[in-house]
PDB file of N, CA and C in Angstrom:
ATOM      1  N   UNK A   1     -28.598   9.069 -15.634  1.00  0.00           N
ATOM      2  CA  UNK A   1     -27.432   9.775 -15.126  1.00  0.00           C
ATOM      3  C   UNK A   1     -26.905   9.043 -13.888  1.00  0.00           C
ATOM      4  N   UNK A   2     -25.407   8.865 -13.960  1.00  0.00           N
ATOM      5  CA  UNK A   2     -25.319   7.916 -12.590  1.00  0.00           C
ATOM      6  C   UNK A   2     -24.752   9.051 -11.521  1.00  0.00           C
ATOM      7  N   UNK A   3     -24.667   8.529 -10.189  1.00  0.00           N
ATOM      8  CA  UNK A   3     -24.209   9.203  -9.160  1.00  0.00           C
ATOM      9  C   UNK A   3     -23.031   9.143  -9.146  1.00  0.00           C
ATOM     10  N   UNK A   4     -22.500  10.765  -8.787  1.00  0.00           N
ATOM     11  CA  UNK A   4     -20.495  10.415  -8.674  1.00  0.00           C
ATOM     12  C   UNK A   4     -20.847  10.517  -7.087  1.00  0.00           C
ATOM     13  N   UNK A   5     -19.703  10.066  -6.575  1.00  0.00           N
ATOM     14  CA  UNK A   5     -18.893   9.852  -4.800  1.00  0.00           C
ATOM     15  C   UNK A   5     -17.743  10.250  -4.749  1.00  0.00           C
ATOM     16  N   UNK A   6     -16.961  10.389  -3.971  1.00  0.00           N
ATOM     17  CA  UNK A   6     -16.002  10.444  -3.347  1.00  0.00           C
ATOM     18  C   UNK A   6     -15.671   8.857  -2.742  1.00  0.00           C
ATOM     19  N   UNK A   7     -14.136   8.893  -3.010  1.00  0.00           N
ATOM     20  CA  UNK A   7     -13.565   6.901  -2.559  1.00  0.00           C
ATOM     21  C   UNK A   7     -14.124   7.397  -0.651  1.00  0.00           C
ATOM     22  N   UNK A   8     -14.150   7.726  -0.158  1.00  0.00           N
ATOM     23  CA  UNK A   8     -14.171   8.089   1.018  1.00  0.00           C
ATOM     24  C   UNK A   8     -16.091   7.706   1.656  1.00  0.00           C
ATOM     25  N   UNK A   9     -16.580   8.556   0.754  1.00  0.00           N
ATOM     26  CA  UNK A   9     -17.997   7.928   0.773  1.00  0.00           C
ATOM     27  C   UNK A   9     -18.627   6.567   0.498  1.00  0.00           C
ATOM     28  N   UNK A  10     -17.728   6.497  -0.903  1.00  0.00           N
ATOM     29  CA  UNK A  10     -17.997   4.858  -0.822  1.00  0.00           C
ATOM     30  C   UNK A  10     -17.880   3.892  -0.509  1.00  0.00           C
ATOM     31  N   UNK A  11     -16.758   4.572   0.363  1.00  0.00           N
ATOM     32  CA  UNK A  11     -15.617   3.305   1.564  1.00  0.00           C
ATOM     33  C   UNK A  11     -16.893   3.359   2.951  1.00  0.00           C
ATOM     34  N   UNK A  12     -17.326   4.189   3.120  1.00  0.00           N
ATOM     35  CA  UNK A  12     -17.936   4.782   4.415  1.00  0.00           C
ATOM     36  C   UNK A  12     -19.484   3.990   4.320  1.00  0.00           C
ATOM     37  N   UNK A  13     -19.886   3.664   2.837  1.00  0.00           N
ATOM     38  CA  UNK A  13     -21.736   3.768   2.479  1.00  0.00           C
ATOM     39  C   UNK A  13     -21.358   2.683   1.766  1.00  0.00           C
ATOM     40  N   UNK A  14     -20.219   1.915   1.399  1.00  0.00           N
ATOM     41  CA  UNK A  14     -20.479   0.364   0.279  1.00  0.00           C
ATOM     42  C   UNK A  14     -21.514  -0.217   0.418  1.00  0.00           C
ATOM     43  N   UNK A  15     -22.219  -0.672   1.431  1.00  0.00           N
ATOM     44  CA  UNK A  15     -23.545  -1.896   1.179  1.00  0.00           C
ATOM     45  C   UNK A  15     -24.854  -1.066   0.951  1.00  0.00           C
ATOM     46  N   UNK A  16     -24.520   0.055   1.163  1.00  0.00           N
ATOM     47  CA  UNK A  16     -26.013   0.932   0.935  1.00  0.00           C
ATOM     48  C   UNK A  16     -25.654   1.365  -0.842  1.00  0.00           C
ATOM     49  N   UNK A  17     -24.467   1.742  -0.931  1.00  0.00           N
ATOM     50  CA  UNK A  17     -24.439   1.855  -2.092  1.00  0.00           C
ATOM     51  C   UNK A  17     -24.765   0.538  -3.303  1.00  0.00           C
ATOM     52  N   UNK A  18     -23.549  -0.392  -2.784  1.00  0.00           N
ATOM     53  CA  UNK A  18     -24.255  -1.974  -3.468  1.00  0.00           C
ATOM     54  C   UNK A  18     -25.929  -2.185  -3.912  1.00  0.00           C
ATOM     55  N   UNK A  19     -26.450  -1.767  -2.565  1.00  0.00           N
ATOM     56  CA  UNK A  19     -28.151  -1.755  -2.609  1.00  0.00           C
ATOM     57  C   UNK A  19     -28.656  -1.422  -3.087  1.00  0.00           C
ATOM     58  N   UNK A  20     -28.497   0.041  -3.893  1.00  0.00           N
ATOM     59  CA  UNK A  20     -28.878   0.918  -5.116  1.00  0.00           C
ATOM     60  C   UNK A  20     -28.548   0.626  -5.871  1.00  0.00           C
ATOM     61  N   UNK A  21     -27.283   0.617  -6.239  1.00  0.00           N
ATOM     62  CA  UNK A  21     -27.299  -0.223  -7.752  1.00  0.00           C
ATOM     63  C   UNK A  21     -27.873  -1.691  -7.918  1.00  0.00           C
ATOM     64  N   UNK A  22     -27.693  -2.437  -7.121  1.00  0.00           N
ATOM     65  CA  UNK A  22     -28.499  -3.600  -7.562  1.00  0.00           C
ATOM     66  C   UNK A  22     -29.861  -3.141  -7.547  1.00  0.00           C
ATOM     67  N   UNK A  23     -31.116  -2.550  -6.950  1.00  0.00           N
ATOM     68  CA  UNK A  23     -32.382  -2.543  -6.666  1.00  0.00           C
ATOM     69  C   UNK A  23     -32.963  -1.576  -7.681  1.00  0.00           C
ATOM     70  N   UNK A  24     -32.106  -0.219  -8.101  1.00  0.00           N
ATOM     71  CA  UNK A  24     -31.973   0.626  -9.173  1.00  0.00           C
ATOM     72  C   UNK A  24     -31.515   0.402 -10.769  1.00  0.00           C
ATOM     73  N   UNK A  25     -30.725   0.120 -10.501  1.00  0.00           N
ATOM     74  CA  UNK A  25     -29.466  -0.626 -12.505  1.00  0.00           C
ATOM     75  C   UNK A  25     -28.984   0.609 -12.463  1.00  0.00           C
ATOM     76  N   UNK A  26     -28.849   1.804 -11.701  1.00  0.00           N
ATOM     77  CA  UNK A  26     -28.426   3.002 -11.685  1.00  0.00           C
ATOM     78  C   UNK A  26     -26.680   2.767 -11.296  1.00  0.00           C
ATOM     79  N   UNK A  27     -25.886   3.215 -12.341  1.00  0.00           N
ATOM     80  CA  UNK A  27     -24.563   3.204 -11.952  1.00  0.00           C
ATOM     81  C   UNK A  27     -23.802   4.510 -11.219  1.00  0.00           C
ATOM     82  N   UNK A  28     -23.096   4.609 -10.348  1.00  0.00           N
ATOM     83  CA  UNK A  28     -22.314   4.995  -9.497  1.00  0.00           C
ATOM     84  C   UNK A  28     -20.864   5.595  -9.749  1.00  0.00           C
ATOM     85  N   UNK A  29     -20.408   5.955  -9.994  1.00  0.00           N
ATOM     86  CA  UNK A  29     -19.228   6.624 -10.304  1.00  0.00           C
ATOM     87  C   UNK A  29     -18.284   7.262  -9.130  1.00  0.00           C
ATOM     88  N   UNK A  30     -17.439   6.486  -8.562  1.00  0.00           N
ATOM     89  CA  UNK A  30     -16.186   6.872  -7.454  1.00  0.00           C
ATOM     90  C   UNK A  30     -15.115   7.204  -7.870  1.00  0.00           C
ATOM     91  N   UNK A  31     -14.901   8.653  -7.190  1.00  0.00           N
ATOM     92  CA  UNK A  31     -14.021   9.622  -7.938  1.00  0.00           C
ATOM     93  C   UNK A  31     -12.419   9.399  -6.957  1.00  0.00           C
ATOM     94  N   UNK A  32     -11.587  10.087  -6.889  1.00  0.00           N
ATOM     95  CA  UNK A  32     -10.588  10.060  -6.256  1.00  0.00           C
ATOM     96  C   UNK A  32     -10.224  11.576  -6.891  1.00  0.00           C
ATOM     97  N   UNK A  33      -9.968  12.461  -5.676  1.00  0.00           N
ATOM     98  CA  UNK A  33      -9.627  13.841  -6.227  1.00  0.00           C
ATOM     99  C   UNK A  33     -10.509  14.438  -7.423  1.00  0.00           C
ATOM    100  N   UNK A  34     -11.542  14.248  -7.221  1.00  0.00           N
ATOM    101  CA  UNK A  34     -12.547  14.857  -8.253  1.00  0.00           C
ATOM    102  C   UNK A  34     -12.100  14.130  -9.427  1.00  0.00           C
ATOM    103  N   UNK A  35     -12.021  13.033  -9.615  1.00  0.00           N
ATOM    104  CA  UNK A  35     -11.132  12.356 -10.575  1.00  0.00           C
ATOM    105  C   UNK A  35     -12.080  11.186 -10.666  1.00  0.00           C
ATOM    106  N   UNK A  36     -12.920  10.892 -11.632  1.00  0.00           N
ATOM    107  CA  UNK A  36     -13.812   9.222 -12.018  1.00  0.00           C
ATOM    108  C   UNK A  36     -12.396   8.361 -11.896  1.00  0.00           C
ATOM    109  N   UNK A  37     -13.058   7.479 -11.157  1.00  0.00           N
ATOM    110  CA  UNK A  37     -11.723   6.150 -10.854  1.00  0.00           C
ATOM    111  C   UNK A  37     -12.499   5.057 -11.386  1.00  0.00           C
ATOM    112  N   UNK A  38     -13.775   4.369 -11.263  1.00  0.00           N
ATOM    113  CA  UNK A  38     -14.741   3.610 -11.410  1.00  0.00           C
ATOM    114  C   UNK A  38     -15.355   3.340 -11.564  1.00  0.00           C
ATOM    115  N   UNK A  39     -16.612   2.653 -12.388  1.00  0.00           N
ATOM    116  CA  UNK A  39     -17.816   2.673 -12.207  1.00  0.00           C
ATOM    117  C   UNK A  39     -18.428   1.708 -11.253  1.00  0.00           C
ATOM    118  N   UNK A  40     -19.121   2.097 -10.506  1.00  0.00           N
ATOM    119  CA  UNK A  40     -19.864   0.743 -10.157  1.00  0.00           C
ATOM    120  C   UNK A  40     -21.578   0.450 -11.089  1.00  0.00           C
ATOM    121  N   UNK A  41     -21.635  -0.785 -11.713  1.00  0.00           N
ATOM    122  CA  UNK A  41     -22.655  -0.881 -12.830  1.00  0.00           C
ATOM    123  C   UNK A  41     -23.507  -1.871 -12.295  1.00  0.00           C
ATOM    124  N   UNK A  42     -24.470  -2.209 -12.212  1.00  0.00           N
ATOM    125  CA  UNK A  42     -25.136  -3.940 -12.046  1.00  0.00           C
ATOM    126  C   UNK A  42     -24.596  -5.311 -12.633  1.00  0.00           C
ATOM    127  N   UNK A  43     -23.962  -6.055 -12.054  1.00  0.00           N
ATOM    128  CA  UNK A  43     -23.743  -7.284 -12.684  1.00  0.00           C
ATOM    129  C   UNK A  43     -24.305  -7.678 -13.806  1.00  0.00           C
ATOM    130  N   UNK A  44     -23.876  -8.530 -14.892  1.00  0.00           N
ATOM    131  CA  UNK A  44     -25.006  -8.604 -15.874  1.00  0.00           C
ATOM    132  C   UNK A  44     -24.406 -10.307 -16.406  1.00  0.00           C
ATOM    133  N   UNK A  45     -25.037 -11.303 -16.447  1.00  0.00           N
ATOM    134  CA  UNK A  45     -24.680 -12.642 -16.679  1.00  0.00           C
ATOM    135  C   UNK A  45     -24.379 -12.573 -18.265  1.00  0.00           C
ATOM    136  N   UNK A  46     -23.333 -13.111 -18.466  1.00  0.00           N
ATOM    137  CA  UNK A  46     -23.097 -12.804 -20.468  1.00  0.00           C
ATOM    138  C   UNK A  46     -23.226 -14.314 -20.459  1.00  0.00           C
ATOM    139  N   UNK A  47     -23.803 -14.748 -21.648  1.00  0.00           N
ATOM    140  CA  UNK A  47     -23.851 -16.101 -22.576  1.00  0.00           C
ATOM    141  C   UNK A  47     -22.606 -16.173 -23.012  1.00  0.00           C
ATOM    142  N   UNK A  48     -21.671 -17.258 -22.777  1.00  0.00           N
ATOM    143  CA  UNK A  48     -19.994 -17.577 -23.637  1.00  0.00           C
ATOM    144  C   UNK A  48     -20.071 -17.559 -24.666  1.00  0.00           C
ATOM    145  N   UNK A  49     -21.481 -18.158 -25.347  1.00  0.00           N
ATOM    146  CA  UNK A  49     -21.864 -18.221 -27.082  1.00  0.00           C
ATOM    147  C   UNK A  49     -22.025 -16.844 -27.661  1.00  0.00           C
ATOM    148  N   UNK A  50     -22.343 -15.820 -27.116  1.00  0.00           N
ATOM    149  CA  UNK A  50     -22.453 -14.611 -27.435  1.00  0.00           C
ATOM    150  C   UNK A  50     -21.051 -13.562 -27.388  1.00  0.00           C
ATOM    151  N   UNK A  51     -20.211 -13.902 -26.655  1.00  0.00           N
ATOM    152  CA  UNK A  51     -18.934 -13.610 -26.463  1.00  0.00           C
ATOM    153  C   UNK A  51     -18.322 -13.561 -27.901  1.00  0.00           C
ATOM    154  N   UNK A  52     -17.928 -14.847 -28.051  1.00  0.00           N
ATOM    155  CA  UNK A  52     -17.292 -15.098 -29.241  1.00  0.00           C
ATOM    156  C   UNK A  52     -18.186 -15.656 -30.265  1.00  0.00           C
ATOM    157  N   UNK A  53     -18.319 -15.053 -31.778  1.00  0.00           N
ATOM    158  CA  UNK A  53     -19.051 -14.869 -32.559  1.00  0.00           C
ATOM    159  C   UNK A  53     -18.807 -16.660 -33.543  1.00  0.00           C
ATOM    160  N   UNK A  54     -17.717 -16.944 -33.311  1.00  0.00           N
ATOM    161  CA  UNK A  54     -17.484 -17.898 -34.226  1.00  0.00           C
ATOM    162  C   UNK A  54     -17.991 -19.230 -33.394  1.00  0.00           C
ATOM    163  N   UNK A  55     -18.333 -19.259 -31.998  1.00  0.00           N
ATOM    164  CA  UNK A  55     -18.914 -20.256 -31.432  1.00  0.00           C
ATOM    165  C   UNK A  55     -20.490 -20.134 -31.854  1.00  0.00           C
ATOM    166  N   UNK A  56     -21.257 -18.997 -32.146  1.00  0.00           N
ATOM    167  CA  UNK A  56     -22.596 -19.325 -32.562  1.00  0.00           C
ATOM    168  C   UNK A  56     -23.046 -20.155 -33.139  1.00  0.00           C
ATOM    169  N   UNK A  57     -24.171 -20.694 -32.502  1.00  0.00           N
ATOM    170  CA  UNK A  57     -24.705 -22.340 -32.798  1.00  0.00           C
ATOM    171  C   UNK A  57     -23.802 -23.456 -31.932  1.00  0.00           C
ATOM    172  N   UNK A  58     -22.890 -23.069 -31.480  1.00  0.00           N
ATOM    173  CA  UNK A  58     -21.767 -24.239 -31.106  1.00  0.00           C
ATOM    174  C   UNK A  58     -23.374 -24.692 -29.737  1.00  0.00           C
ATOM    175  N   UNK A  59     -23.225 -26.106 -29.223  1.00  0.00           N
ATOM    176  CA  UNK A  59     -23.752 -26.829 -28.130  1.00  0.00           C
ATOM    177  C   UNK A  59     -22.944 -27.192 -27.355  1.00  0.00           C
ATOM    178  N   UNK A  60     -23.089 -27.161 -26.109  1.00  0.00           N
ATOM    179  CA  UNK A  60     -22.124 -27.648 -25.169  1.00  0.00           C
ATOM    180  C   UNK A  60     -22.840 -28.802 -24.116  1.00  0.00           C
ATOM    181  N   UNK A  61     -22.157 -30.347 -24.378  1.00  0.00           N
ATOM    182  CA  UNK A  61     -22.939 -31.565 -23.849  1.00  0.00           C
ATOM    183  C   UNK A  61     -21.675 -32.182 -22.809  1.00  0.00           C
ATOM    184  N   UNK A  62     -22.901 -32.429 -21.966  1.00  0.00           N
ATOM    185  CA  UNK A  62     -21.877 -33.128 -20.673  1.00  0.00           C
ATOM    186  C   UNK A  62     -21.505 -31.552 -20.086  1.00  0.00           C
ATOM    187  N   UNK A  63     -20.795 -31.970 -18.825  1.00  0.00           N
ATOM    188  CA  UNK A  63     -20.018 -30.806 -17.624  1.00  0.00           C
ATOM    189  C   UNK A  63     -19.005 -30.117 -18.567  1.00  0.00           C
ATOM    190  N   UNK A  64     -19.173 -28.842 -18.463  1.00  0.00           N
ATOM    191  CA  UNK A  64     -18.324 -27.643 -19.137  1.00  0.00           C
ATOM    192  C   UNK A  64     -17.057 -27.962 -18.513  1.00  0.00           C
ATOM    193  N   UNK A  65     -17.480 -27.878 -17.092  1.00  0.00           N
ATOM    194  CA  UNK A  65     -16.130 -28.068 -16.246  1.00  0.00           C
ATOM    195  C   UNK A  65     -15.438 -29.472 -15.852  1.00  0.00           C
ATOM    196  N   UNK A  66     -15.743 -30.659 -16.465  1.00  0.00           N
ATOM    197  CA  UNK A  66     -14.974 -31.549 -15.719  1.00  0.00           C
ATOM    198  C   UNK A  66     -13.849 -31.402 -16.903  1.00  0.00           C
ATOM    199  N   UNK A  67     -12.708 -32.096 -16.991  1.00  0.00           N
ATOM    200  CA  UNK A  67     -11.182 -32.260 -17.510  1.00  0.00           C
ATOM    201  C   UNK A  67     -11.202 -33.084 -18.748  1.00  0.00           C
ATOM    202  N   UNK A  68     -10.589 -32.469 -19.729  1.00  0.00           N
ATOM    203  CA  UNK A  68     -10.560 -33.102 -20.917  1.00  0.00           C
ATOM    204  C   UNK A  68      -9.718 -34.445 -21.211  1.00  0.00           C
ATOM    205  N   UNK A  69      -9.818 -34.899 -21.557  1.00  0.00           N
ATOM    206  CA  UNK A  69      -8.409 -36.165 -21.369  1.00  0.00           C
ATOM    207  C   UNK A  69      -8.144 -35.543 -22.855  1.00  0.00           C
ATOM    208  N   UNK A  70      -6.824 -35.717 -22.431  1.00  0.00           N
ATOM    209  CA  UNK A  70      -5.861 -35.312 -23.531  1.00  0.00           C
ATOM    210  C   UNK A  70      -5.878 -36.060 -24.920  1.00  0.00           C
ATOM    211  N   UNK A  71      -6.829 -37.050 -24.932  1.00  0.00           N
ATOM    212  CA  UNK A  71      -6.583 -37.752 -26.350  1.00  0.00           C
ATOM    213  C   UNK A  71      -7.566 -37.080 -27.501  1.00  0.00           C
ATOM    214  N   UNK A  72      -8.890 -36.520 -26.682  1.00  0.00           N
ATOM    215  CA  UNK A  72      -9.784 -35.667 -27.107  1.00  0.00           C
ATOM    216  C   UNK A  72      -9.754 -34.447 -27.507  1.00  0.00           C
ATOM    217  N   UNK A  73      -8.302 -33.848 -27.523  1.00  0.00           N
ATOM    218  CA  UNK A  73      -7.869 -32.815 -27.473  1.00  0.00           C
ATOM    219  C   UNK A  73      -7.414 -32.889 -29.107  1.00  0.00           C
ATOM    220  N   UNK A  74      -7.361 -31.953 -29.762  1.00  0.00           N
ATOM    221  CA  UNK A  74      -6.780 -31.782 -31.504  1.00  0.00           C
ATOM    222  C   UNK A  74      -4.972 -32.092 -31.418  1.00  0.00           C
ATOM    223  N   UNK A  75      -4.709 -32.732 -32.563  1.00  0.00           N
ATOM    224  CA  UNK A  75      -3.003 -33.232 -32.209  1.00  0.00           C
ATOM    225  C   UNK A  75      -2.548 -31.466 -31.992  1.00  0.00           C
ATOM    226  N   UNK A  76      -2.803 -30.680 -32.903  1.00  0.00           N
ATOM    227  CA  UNK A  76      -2.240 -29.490 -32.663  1.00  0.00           C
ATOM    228  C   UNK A  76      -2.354 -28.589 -31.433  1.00  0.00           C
ATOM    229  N   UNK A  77      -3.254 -29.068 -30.397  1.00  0.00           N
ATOM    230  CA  UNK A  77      -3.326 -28.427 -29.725  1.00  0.00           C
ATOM    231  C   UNK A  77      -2.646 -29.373 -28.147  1.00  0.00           C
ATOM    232  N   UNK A  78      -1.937 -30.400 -28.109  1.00  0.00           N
ATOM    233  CA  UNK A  78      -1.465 -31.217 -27.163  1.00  0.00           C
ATOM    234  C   UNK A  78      -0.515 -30.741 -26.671  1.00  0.00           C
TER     235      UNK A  78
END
């Protein structure tokens, strides 16, 4: 069961609150006018391969992030 707040409390208690949910996995719920506005949940790292189903099995070699040169790129996609 997670905890509801008030935006006012959670504005007032954020790093103590942060602290519980990370140290707990217990999520948080900040209301506005008795009103759920949010959850706050634990971060959770997702796999990109798991994202999208049609990349399964795909490998990824060399830096994800350095720049493609455009010749490597599919004609349809230039």
């Amino acid at each position: 069961m997670s905890t509801v707040i008030s935006t006012y409390e959670a504005k007032a208690h954020l790093s103590r609150l942060l602290a519980k949910v990370e140290e707990t996995g217990e999520a948080i719920t900040i209301c506005r006018n008795k009103k759920p506005v949010v959850d706050m949940v634990p971060h959770r790292l997702r796999d990109p391969l798991q994202q999208d189903p049609s990349l399964r099995g795909a490998r990824f070699h060399g830096d994800p992030c350095q720049l493609v040169d455009e010749a490597d790129w599919p004609r349809g996609l230039r």
